[in-house]
N, C-alpha and C. Protein backbone atom coordinates (compact mmCIF):
# COMPACT_ATOMS: atom_id res chain seq x y z
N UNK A 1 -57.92 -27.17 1.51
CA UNK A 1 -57.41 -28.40 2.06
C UNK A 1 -57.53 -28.32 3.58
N UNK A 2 -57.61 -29.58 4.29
CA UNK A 2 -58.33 -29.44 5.90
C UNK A 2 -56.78 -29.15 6.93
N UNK A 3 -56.69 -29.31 7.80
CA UNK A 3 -55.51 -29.41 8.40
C UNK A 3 -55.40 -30.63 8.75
N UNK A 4 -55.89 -31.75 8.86
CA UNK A 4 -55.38 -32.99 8.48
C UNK A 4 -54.81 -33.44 6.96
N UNK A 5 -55.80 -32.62 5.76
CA UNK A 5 -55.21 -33.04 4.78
C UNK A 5 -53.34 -33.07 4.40
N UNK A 6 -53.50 -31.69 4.44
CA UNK A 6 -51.99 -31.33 4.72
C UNK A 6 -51.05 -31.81 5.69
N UNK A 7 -51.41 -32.06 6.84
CA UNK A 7 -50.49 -32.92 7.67
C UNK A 7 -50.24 -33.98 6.87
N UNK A 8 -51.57 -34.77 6.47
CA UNK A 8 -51.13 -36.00 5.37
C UNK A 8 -50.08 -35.73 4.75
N UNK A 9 -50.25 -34.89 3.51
CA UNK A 9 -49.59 -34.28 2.71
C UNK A 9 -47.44 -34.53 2.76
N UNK A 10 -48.03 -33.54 3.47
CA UNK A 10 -46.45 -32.93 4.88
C UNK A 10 -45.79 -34.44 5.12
N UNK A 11 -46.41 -35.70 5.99
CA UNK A 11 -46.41 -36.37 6.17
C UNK A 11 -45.29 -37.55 5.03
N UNK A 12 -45.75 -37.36 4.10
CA UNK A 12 -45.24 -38.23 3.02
C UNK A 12 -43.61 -38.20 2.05
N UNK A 13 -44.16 -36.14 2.75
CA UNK A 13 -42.92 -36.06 1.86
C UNK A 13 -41.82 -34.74 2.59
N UNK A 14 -42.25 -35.23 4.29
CA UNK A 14 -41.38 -34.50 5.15
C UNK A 14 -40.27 -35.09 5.73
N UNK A 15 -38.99 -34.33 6.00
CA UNK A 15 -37.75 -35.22 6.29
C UNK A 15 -38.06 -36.18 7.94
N UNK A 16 -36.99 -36.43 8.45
CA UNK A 16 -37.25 -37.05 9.38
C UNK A 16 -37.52 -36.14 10.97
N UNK A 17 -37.80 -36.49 11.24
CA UNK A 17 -38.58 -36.12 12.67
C UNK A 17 -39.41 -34.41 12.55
N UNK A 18 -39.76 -34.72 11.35
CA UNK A 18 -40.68 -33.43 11.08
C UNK A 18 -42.27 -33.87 11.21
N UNK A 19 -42.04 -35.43 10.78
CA UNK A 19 -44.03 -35.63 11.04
C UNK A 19 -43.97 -37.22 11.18
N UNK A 20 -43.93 -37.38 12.41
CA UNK A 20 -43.62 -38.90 13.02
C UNK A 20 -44.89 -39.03 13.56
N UNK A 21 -45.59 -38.36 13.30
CA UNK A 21 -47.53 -38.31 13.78
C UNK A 21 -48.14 -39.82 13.26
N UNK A 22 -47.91 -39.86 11.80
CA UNK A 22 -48.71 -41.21 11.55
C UNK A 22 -47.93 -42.78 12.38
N UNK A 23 -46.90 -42.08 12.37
CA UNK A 23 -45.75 -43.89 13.53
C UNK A 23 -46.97 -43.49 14.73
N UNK A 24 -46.81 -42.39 15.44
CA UNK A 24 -47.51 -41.95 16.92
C UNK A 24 -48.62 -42.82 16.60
N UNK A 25 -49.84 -41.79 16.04
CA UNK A 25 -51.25 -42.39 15.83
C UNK A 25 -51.25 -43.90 15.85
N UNK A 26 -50.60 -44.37 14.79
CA UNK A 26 -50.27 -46.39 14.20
C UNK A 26 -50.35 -47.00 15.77
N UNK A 27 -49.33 -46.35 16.37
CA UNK A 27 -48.91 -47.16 17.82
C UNK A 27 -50.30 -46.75 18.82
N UNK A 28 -50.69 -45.80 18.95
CA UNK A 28 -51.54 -45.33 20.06
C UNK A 28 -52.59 -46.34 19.77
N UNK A 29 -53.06 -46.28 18.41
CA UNK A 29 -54.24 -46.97 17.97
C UNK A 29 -54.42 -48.36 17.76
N UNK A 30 -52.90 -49.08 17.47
CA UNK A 30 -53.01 -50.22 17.65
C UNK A 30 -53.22 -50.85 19.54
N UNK A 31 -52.66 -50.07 20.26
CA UNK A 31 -52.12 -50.25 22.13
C UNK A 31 -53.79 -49.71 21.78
N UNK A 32 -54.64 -49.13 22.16
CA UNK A 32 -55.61 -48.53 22.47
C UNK A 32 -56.68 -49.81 21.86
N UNK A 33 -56.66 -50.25 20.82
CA UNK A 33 -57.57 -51.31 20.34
C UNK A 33 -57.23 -52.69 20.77
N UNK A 34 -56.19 -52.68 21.26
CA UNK A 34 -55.79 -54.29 22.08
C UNK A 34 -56.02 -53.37 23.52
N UNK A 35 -55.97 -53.02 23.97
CA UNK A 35 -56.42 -52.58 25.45
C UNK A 35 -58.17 -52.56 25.70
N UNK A 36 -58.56 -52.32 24.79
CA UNK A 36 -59.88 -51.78 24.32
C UNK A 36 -60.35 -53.04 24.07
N UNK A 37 -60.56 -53.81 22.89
CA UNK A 37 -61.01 -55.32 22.74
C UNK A 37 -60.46 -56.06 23.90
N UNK A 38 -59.51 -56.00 24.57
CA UNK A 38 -58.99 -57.71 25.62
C UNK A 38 -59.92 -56.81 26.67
N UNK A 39 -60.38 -55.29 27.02
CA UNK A 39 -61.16 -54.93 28.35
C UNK A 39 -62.78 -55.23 27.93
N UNK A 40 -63.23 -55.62 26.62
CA UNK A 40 -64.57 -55.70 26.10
C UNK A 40 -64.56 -57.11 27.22
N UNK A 41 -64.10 -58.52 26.83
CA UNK A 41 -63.90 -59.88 27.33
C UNK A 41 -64.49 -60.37 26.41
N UNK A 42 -64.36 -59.74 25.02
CA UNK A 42 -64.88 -60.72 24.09
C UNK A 42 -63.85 -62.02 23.42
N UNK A 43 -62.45 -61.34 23.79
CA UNK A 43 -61.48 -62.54 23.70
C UNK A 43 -61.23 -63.06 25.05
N UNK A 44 -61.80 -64.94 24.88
CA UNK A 44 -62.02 -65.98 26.04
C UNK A 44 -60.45 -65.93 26.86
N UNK A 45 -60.15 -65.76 28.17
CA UNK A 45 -59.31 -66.35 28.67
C UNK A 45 -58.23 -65.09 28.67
N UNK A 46 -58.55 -63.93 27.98
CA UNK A 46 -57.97 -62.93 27.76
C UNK A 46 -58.41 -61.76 29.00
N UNK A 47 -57.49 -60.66 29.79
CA UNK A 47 -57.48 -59.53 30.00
C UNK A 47 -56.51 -58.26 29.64
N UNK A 48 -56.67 -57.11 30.06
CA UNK A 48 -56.03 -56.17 29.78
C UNK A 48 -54.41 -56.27 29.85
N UNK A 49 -54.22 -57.19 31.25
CA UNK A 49 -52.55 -56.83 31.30
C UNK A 49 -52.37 -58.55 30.74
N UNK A 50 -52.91 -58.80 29.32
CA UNK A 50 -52.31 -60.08 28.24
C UNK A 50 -51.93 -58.79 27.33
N UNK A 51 -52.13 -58.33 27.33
CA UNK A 51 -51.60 -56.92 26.19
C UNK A 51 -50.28 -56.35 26.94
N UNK A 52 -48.77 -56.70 27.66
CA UNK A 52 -47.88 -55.92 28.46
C UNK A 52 -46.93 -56.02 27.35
N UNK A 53 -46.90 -56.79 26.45
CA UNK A 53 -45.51 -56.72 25.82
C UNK A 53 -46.18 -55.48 24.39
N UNK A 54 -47.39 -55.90 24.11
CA UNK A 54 -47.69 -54.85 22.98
C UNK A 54 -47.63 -53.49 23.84
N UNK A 55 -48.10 -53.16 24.92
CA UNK A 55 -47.96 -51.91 25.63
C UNK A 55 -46.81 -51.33 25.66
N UNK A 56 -45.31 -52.30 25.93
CA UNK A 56 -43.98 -51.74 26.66
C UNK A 56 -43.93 -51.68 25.26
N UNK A 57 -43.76 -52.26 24.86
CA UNK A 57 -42.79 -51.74 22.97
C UNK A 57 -43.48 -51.10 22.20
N UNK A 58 -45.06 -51.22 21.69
CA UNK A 58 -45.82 -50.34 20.66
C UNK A 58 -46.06 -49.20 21.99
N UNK A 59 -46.97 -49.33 22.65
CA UNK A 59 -47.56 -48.10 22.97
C UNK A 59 -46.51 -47.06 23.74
N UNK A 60 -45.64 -48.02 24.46
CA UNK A 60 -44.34 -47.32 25.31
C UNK A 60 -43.22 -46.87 24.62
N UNK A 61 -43.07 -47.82 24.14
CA UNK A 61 -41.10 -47.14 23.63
C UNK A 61 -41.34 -46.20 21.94
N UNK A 62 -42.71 -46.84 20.96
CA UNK A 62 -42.42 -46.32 19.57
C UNK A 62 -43.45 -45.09 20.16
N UNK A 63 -44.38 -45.22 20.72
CA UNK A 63 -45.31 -43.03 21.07
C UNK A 63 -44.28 -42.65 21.31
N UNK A 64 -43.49 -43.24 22.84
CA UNK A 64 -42.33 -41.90 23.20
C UNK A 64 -41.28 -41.58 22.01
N UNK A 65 -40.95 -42.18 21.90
CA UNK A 65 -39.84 -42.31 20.44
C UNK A 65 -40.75 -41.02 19.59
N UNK A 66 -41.92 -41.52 18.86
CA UNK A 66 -42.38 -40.96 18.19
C UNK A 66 -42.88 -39.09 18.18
N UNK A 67 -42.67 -39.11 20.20
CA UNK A 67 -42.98 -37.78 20.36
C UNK A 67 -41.69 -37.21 20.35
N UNK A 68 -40.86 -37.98 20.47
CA UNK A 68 -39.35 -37.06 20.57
C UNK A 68 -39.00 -36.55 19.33
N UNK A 69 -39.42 -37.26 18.12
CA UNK A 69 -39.63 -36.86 16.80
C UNK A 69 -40.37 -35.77 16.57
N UNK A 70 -41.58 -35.79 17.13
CA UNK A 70 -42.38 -35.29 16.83
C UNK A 70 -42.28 -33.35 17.59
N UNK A 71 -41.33 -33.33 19.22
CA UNK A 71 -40.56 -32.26 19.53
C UNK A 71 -39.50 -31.73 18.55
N UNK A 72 -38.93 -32.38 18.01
CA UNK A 72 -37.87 -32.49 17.14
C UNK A 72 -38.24 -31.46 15.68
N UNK A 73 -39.11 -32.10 15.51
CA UNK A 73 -39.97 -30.78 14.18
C UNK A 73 -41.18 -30.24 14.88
N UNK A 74 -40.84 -29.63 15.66
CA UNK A 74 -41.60 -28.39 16.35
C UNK A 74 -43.58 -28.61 16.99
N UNK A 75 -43.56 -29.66 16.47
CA UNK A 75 -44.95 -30.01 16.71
C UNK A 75 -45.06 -30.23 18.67
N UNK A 76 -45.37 -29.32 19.24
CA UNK A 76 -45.18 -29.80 20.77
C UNK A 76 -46.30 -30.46 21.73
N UNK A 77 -47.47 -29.98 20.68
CA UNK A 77 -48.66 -30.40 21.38
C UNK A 77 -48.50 -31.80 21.10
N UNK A 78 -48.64 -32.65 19.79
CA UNK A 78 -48.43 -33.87 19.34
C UNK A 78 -47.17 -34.41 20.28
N UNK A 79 -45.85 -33.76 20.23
CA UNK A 79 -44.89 -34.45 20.85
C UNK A 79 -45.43 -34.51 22.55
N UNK A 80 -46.16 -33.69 23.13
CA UNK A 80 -46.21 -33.88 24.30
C UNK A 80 -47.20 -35.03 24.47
N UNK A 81 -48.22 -35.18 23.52
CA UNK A 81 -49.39 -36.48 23.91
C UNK A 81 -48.49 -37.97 23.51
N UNK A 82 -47.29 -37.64 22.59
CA UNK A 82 -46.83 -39.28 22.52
C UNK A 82 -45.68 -39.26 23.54
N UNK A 83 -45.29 -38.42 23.94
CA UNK A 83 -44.26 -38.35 25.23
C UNK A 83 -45.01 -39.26 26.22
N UNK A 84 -46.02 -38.32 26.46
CA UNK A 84 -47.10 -39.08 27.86
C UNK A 84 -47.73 -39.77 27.73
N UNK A 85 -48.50 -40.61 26.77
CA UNK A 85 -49.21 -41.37 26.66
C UNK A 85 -47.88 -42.63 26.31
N UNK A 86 -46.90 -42.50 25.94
CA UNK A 86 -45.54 -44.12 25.76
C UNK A 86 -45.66 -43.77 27.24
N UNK A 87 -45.45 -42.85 28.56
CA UNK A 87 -45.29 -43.01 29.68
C UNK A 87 -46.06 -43.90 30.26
N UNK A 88 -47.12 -43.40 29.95
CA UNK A 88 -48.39 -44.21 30.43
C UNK A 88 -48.58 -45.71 30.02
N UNK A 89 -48.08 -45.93 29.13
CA UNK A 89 -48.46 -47.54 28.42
C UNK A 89 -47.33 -47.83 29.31
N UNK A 90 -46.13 -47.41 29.16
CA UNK A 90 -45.07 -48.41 29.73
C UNK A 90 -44.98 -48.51 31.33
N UNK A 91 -45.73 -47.54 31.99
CA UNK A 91 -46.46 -47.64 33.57
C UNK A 91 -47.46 -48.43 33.57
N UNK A 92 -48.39 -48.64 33.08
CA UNK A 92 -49.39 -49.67 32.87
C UNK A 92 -48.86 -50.93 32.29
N UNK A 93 -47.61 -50.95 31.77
CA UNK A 93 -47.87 -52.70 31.46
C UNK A 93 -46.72 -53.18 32.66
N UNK A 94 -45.83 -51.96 32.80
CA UNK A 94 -44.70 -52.49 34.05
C UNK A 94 -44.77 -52.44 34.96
N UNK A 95 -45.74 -50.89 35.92
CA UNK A 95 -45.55 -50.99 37.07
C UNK A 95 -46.90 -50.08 37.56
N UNK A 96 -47.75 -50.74 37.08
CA UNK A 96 -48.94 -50.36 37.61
C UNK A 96 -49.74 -49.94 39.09
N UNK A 97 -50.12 -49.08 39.41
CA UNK A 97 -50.65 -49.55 40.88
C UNK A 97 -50.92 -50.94 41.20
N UNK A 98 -50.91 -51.41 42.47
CA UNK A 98 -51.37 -52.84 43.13
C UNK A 98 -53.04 -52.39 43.71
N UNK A 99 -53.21 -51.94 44.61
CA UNK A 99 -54.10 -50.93 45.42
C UNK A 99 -55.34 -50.79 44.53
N UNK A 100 -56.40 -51.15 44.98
CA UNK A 100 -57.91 -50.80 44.12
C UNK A 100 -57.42 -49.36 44.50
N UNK A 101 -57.70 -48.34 45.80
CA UNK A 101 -57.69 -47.16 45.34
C UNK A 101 -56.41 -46.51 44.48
N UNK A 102 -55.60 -46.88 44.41
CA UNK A 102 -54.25 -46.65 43.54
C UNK A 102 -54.61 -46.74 42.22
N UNK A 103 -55.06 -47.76 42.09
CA UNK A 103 -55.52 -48.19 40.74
C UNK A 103 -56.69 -46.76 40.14
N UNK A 104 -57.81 -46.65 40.62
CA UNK A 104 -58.45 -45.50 40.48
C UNK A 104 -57.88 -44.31 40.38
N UNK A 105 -57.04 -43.97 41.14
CA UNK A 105 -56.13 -42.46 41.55
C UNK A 105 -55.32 -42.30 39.99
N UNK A 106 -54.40 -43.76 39.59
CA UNK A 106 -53.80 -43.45 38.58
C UNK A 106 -55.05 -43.36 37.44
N UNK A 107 -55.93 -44.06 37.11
CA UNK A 107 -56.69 -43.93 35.94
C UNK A 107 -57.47 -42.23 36.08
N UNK A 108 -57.62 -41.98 37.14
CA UNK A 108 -58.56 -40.42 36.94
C UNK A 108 -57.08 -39.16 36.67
N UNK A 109 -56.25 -39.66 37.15
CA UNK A 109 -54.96 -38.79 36.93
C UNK A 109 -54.92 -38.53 35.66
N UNK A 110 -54.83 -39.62 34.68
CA UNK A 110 -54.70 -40.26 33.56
C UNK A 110 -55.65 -39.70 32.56
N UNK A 111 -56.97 -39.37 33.33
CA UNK A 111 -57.91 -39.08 32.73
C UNK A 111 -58.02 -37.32 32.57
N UNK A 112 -56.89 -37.02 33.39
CA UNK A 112 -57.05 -35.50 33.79
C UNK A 112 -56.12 -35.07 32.37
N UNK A 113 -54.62 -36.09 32.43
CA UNK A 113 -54.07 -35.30 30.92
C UNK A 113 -54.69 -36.03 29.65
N UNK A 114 -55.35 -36.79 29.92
CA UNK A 114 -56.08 -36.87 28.45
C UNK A 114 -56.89 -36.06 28.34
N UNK A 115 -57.74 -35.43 28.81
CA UNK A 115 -58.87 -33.93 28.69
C UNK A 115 -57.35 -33.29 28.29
N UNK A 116 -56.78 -32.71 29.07
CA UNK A 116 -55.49 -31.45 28.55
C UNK A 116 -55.15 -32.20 26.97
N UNK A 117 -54.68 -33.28 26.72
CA UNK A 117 -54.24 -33.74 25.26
C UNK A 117 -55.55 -33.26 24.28
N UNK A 118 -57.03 -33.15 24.79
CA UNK A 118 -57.95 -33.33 24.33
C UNK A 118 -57.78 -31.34 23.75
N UNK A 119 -57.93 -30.78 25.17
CA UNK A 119 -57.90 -29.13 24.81
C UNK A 119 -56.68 -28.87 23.71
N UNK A 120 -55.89 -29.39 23.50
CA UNK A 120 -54.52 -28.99 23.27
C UNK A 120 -54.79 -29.49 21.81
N UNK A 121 -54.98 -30.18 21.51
CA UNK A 121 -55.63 -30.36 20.14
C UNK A 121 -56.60 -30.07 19.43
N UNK A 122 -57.66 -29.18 19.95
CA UNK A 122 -58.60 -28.62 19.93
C UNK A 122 -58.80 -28.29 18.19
N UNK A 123 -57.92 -27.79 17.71
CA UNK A 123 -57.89 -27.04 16.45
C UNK A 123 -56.58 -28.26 15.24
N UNK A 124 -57.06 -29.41 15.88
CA UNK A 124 -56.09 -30.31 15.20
C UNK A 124 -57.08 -31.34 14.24
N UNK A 125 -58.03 -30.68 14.38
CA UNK A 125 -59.51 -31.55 13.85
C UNK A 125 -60.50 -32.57 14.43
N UNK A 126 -61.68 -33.04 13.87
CA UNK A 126 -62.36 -33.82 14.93
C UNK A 126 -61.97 -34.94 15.01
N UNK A 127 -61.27 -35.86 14.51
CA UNK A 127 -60.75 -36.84 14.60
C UNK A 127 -59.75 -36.89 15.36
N UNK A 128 -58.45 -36.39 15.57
CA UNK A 128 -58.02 -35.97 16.21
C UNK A 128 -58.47 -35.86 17.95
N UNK A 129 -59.07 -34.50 17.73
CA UNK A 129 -59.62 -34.73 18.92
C UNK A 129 -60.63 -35.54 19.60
N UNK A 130 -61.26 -36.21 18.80
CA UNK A 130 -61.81 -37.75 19.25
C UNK A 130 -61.09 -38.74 19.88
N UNK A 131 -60.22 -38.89 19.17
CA UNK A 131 -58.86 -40.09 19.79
C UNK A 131 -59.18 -39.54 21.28
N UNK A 132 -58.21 -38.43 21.69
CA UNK A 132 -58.22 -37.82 22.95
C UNK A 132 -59.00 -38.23 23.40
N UNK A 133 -60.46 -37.49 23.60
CA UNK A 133 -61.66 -37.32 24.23
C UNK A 133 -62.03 -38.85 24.35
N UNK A 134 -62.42 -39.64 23.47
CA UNK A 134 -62.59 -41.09 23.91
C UNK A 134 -61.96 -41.50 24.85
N UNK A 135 -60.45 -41.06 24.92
CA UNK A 135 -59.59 -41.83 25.35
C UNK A 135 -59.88 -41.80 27.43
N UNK A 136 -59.77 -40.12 27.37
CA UNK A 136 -60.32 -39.92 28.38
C UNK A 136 -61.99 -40.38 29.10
N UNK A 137 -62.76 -40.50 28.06
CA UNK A 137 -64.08 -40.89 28.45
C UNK A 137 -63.58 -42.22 28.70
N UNK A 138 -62.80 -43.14 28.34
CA UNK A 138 -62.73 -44.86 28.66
C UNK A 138 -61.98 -44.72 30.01
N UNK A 139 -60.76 -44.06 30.39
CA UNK A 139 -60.18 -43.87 31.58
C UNK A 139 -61.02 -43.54 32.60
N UNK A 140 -61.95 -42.44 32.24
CA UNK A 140 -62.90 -42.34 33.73
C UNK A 140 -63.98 -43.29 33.96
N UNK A 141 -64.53 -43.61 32.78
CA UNK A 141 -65.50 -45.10 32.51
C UNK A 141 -64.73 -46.21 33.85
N UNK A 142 -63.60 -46.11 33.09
CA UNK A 142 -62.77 -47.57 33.86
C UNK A 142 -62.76 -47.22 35.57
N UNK A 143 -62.14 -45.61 35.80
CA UNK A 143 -61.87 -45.87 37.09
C UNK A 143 -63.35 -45.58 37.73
N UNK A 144 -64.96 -45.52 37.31
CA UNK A 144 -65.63 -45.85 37.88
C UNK A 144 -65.80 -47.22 37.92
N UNK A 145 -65.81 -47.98 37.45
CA UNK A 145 -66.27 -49.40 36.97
C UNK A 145 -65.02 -50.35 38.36
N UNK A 146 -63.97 -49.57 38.65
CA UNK A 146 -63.34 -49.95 39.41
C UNK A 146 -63.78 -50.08 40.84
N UNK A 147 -64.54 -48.74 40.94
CA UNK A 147 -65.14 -47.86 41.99
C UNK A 147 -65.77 -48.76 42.72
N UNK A 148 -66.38 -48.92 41.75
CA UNK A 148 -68.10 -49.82 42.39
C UNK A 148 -68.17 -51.16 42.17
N UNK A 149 -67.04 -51.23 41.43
CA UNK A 149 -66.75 -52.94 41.07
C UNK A 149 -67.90 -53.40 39.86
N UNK A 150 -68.17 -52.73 39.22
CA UNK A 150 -69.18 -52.78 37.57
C UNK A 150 -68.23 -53.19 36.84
N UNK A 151 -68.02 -54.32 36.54
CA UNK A 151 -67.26 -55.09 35.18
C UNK A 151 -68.35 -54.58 33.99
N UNK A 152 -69.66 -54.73 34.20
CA UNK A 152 -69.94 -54.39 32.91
C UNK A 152 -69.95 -52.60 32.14
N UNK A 153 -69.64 -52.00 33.21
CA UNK A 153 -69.02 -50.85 33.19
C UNK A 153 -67.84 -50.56 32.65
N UNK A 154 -66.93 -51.36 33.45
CA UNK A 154 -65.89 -51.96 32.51
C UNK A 154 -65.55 -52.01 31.37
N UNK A 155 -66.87 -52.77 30.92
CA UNK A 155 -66.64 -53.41 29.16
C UNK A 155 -67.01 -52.45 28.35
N UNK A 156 -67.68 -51.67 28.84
CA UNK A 156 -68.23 -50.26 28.28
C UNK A 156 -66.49 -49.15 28.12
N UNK A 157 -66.32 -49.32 28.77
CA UNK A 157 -64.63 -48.74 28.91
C UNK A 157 -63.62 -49.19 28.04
N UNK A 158 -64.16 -50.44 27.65
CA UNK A 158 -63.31 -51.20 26.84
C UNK A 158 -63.75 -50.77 25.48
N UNK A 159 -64.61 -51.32 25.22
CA UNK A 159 -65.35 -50.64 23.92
C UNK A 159 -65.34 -49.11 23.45
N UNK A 160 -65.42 -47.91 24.50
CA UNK A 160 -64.76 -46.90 24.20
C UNK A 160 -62.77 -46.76 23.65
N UNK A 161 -62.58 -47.32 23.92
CA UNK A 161 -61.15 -47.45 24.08
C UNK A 161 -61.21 -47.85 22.93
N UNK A 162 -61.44 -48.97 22.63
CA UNK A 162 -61.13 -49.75 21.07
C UNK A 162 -61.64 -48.48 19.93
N UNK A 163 -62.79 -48.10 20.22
CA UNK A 163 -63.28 -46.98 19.18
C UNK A 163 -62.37 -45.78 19.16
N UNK A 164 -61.60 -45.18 20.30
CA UNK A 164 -60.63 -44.71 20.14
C UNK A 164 -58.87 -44.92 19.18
N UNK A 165 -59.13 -46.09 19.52
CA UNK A 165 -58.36 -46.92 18.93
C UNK A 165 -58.06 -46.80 17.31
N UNK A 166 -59.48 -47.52 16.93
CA UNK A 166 -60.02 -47.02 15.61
C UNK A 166 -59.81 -45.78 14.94
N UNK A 167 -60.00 -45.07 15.83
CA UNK A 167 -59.89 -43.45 15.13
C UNK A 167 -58.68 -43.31 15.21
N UNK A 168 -57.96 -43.68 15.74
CA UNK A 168 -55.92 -43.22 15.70
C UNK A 168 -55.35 -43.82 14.30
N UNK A 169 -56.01 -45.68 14.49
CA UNK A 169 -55.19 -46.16 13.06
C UNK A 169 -56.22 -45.45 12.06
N UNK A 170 -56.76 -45.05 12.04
CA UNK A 170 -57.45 -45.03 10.74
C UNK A 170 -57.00 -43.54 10.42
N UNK A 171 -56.73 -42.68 11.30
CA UNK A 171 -55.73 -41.01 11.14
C UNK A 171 -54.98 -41.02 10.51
N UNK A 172 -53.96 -42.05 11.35
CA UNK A 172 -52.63 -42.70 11.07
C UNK A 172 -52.50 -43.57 9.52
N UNK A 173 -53.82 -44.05 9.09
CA UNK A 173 -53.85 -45.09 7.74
C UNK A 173 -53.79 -43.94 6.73
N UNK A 174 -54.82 -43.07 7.08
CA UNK A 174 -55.04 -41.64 5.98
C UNK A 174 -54.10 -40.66 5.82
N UNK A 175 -53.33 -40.99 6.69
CA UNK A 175 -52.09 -40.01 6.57
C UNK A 175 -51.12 -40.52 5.78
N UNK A 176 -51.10 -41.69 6.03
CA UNK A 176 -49.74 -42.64 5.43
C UNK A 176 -50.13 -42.36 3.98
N UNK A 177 -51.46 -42.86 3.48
CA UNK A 177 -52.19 -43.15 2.00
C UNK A 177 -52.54 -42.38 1.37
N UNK A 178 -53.25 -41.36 2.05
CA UNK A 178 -54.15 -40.16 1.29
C UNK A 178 -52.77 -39.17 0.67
N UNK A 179 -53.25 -38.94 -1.05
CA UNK A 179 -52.45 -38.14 -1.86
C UNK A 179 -51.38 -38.98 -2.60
N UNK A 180 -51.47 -40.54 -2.13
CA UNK A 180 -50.34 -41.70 -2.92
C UNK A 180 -50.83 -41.73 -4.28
N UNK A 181 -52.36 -41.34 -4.97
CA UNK A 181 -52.70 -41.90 -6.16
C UNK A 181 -53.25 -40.76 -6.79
N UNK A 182 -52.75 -39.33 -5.84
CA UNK A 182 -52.75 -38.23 -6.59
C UNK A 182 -54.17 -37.50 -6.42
N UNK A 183 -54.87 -38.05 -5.13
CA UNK A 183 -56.13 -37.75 -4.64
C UNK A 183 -55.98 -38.32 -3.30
N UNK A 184 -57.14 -37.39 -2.27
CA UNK A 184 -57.66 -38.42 -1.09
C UNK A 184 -58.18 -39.46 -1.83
N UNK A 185 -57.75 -40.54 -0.08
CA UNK A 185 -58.46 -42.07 -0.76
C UNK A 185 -59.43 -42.38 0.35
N UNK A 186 -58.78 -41.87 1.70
CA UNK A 186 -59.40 -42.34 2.88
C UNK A 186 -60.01 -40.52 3.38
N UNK A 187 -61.34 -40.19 3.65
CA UNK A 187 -61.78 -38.94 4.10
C UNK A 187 -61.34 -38.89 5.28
N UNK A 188 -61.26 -37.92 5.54
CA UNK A 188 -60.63 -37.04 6.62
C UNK A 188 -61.39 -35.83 7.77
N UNK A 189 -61.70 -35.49 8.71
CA UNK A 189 -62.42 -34.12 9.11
C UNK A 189 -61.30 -33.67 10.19
């Protein structure tokens, strides 16, 4: 069995704040795919900060929540990426830099503990560490695209992000599901 399988597993039929991973993933991946699609501009009339109330409550208050759970049953690497990443959503939808270079400074910062979330999960599987690593490849995407003023750089940032996105709910879906019908349903690596 993989070490996602078993987290699944664990997952379904562990007490409370022993595996709050699939709430984490659900939230990261839903905030990450509305951050990700509204930065593509494929929704008209839409940008990134039309996503502040899904940021402060999904990506901000239920990750952190979810990592305090997730400290709570010993998992620290997991509890530390939903600790910091609810930080991060709820700094980004409330009190963002003003400052183009501010703005850059926080996204490469940003980009520095997503690589560390990325190492730190290393042995948590590739999916897993995809989330991360995307996540960070869209943050430095963005704060070049800022740089030089490349919107379509940008959208490239956006589109990483959403695919990140993707890979969290869909962790988060396989965790919830996989082993309900007495088999995987959704594959896993």
């Amino acid at each position: 069995m993989s070490n996602e399988a078993a987290v699944a597993e664990q997952s379904r039929t562990a007490p409370l704040g022993a595996a709050a991973a699939p709430l984490g993933y659900l939230a990261l991946g839903i905030t990450l795919l509305a951050f990700g699609l509204l930065g593509t501009g494929i929704v008209n009339g839409a940008g990134v900060r039309d996503a502040g109330t899904l940021a402060v409550f999904v990506g901000g208050v239920t990750l952190f929540l979810s990592g305090l759970l997730e400290f709570r049953g010993s998992s620290t690497a997991t509890g530390t990426a939903f600790v910091a990443l609810g930080a991060f959503w709820l700094t980004w939808a409330e009190a963002a830099p003003a400052g183009k270079d501010a703005v850059t400074l926080f996204l490469l910062l940003w980009a520095l503990i997503a690589l560390s979330l990325t190492a730190a999960h290393w042995d948590s599987g590739r999916m897993i560490r995809d989330i991360y690593g995307l996540f960070a490849v869209a943050l430095l995407l963005l704060a070049f695209a800022d740089v030089a003023g490349n919107e379509t750089l940008g959208r490239v940032a956006g589109w990483v992000a959403a695919a990140a996105g993707l890979l969290a709910w869909y962790s988060a879906t396989s965790a919830l599901s996989n082993g309900s019908w007495g088999r995987l349903s959704l594959p896993i690596r």
